[in-house]
Protein backbone atom coordinates (compact mmCIF):
# COMPACT_ATOMS: atom_id res chain seq x y z
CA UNK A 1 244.90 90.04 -74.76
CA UNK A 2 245.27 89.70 -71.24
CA UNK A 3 242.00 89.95 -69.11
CA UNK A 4 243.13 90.13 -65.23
CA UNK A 5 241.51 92.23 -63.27
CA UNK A 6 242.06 90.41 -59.99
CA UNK A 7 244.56 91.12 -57.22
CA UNK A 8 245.74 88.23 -55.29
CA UNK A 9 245.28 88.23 -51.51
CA UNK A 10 246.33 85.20 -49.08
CA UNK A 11 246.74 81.89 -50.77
CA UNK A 12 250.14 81.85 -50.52
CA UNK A 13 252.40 79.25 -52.72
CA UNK A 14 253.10 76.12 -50.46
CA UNK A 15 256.39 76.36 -52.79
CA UNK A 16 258.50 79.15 -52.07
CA UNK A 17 260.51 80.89 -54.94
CA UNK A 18 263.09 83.98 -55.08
CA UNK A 19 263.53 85.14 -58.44
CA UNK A 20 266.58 86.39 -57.44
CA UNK A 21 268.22 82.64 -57.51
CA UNK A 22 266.86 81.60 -60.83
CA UNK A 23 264.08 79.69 -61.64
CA UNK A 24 260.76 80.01 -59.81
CA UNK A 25 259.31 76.69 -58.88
CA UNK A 26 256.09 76.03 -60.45
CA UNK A 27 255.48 78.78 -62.58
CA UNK A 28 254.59 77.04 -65.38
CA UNK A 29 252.01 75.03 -63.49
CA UNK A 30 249.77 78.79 -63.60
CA UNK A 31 250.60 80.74 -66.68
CA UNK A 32 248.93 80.46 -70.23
CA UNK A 33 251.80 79.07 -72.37
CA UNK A 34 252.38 82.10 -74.37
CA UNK A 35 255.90 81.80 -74.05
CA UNK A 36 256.21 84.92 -76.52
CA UNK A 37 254.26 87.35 -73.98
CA UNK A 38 255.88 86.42 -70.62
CA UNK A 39 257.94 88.59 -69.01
CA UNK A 40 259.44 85.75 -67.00
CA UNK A 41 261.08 83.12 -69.33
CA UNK A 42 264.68 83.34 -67.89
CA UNK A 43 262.64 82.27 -64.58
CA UNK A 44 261.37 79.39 -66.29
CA UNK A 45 262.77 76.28 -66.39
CA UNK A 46 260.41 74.84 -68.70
CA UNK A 47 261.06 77.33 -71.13
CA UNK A 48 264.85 76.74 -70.70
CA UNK A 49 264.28 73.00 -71.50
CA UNK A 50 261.82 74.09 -74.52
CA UNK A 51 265.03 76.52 -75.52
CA UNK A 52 267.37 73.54 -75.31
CA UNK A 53 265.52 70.92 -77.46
CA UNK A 54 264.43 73.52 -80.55
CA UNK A 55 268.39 74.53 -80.13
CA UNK A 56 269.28 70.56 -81.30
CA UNK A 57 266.22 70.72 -82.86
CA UNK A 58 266.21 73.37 -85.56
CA UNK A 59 263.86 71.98 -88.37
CA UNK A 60 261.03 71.56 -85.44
CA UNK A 61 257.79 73.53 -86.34
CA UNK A 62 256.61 75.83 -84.24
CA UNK A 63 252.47 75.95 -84.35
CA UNK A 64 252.06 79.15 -82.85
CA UNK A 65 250.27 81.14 -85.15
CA UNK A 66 251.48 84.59 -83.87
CA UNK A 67 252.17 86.86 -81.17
CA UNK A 68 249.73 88.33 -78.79
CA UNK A 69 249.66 92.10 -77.45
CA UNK A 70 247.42 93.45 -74.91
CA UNK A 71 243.96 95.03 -76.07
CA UNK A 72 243.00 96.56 -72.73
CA UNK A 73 240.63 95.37 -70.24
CA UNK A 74 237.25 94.68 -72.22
CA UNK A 75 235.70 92.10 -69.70
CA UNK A 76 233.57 94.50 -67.58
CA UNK A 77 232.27 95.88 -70.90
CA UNK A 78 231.70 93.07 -72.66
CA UNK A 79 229.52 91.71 -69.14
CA UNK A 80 227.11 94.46 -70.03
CA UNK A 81 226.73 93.67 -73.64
CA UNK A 82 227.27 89.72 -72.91
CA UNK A 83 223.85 90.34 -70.29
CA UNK A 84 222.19 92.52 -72.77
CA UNK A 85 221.91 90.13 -75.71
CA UNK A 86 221.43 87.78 -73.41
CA UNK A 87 218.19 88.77 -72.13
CA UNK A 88 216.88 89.58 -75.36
CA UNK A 89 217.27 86.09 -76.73
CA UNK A 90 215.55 84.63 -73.19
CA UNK A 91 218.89 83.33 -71.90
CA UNK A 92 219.28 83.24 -68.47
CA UNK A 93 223.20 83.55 -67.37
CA UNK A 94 222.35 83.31 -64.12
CA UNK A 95 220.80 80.05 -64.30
CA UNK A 96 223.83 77.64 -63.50
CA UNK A 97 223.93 73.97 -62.94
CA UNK A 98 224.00 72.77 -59.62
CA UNK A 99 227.82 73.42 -58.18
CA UNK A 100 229.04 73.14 -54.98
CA UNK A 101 232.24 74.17 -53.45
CA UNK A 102 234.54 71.42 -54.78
CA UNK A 103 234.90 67.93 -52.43
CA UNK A 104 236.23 65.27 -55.32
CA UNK A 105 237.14 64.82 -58.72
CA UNK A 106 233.79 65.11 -60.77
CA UNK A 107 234.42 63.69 -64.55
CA UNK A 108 230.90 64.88 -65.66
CA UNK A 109 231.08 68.34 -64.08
CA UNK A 110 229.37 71.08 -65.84
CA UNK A 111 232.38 73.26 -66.11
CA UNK A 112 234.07 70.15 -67.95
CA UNK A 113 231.45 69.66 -70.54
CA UNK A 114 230.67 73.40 -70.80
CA UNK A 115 233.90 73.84 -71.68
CA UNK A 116 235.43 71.12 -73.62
CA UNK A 117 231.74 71.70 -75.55
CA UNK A 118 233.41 75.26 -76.30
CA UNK A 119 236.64 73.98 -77.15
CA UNK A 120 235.34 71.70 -79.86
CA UNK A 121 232.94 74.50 -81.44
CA UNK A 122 235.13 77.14 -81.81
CA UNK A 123 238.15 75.44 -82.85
CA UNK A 124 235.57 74.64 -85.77
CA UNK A 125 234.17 78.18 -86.81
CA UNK A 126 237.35 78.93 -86.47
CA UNK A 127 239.20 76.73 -88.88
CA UNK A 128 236.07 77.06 -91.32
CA UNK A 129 236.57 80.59 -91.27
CA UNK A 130 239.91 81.22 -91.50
CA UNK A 131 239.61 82.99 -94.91
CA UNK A 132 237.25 85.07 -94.40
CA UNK A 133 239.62 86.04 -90.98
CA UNK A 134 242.27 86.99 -93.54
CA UNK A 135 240.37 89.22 -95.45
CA UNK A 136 238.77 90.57 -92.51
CA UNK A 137 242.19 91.47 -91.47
CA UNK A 138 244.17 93.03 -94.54
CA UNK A 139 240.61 95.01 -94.93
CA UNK A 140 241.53 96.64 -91.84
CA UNK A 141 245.30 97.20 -92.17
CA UNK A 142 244.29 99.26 -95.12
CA UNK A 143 242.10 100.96 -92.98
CA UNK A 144 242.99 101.16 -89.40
CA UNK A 145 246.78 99.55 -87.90
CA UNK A 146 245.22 100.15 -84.52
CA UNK A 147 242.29 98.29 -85.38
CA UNK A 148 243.39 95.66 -87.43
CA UNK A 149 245.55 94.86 -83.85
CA UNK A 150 242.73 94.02 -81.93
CA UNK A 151 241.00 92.17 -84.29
CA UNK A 152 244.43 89.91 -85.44
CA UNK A 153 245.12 89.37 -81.36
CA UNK A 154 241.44 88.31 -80.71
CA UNK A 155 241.15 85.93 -83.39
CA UNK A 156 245.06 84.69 -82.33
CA UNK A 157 243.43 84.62 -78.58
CA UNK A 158 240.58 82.62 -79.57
CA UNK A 159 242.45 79.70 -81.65
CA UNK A 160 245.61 79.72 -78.24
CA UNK A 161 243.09 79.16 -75.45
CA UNK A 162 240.50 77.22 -77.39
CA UNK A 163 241.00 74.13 -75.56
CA UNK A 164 243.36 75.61 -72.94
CA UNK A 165 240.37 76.47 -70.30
CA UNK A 166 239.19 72.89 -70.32
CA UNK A 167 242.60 71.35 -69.90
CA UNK A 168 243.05 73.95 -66.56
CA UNK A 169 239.43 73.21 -65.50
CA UNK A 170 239.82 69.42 -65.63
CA UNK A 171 243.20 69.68 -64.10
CA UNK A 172 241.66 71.45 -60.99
CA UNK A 173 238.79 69.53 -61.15
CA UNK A 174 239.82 66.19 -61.21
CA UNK A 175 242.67 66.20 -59.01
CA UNK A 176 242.61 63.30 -56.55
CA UNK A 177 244.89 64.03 -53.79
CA UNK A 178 243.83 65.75 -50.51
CA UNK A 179 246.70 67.28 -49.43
CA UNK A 180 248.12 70.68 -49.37
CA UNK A 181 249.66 71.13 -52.76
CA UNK A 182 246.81 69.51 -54.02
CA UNK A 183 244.57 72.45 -52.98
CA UNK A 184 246.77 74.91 -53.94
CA UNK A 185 247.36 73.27 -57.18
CA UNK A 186 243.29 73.00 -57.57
CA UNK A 187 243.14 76.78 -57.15
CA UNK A 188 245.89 77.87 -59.34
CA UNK A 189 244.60 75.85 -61.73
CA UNK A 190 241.14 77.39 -61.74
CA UNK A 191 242.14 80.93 -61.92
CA UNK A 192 244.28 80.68 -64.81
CA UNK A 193 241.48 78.78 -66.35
CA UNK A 194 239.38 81.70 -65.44
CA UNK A 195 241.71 83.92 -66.85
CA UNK A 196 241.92 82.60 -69.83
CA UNK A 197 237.83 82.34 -69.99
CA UNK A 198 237.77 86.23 -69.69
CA UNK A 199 240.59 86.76 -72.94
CA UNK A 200 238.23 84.69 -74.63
CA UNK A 201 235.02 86.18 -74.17
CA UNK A 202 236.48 89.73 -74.86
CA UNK A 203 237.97 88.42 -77.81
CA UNK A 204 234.81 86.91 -78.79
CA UNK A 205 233.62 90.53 -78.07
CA UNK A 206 235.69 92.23 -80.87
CA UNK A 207 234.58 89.36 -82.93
CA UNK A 208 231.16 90.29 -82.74
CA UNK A 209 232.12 93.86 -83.38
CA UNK A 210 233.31 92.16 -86.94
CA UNK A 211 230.81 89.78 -87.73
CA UNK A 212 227.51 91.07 -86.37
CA UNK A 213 225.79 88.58 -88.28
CA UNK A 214 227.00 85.60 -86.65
CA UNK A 215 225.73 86.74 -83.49
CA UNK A 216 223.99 83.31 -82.43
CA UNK A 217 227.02 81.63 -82.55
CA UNK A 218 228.54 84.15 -80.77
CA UNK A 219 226.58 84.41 -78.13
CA UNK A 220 226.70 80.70 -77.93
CA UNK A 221 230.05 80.53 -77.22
CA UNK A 222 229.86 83.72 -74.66
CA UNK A 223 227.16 81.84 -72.83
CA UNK A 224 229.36 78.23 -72.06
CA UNK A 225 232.06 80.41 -71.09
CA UNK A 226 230.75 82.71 -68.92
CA UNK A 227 228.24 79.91 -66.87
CA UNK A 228 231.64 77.72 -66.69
CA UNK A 229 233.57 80.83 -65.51
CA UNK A 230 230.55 81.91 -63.05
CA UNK A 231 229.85 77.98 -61.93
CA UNK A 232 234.28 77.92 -61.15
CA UNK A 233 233.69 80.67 -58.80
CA UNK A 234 231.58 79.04 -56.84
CA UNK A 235 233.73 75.91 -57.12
CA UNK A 236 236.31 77.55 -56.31
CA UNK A 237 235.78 80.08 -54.15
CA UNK A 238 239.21 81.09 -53.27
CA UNK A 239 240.58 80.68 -56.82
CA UNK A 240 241.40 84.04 -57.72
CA UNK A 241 242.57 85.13 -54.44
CA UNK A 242 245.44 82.47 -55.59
CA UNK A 243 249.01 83.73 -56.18
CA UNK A 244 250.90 82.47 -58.92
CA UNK A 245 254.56 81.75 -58.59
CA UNK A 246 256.25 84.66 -60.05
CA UNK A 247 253.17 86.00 -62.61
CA UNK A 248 251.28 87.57 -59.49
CA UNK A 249 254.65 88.27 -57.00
CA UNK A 250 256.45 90.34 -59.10
């Protein structure tokens, strides 16, 4: 489910990389990890190293629960609904914490605790729910192919980027060096943390779509994610305008 609706302007990698002599430098630093979905593994040197270890390595499990394909761009959509329910419980997604454009490494930001806060919850509904996820599913393949998709790459979208957004947030957010990479690591950072905020909350969309009766928890989730994803662009203003080795030149 990729969500990116954003095309990157001027900040320009300090690194420079020509995919036409191998591996791009840094390109792992920005992507999602979904080393089944990129389109740029022979560019990767990571994923070369990866190759080479599971290669010696053959009995070594591989967690990934599945693969992911794309569900179309359901962010601006889901806004609408996201703002709807919103106002009919009395919730306020405008109201953010107090951020300012970033200065220093801030353990206790909101985004952090919004976030890892998210993490922790749905990683639970999720594993308590896993049944009924599987029954949800081969309902649907009986059904609809087209729509038991969506639903099998939201729920997969959900449980890869669960904790991912706080592990990019915190790594652009507490980065102590004030230097040049540091600020273009800080902003690559953030927008694939953003990024991956957006899959989620229009995966948490379709999941809605399923479940309409666990629409408070729902909405809970949508709410951390889209105040931390609102609260990053103000962080980080420049985030998205951020070009990411290879996954935005190419």
């Amino acid at each position: 489910m990729k969500i990116n609706k954003h095309t990157p302007k001027k900040q320009n990698s300090p690194i420079t990389s020509d995919i036409s002599k191998g591996y791009i430098s840094a390109i792992h630093n920005y992507c999602d990890r979904w080393c089944e979905k990129c389109a740029f593994t022979a560019y990767c040197r990571v994923f070369a190293m990866d190759a080479e270890y599971r290669e010696k390595h053959p009995d070594l499990k591989d967690d990934m629960e599945g693969a992911m394909q794309q569900v179309g761009d359901m962010f601006a959509e889901t806004m609408v609904m996201l703002h709807k329910m919103a106002a009919e419980k009395g919730i306020d997604l405008d109201e953010l914490e107090d951020v300012e454009p970033w200065e220093h490494p801030q353990p206790n930001h909101p985004i952090i605790l919004l976030t890892e806060e998210y993490g922790h919850e749905v990683h639970q509904w999720l594993k308590t729910n896993r049944q009924r996820f599987e029954v949800e599913a081969t309902k649907w393949a009986l059904i609809s192919e087209e729509k038991a998709r969506i639903f099998i790459e939201a729920w997969e979208s959900l449980q890869w980027y669960s904790f991912f957004v706080s592990v990019k947030y915190k790594r652009a957010l507490l980065h102590d060096d004030d230097d040049e990479f540091a600020e273009w690591d800080r902003l690559g950072s953030a927008k694939v943390a953003t990024l991956a905020a957006e899959c989620s909350i229009a995966a948490l969309a379709v999941m809605l779509e399923h479940f309409p009766e666990e629409e408070d928890m729902l909405l809970g989730f949508l709410t951390k994610l889209e105040k931390a994803r609102k609260s990053s662009l103000v962080v980080f203003p420049e985030a998205m305008d951020f070009v990411r080795p290879g996954l935005d030149e190419y």
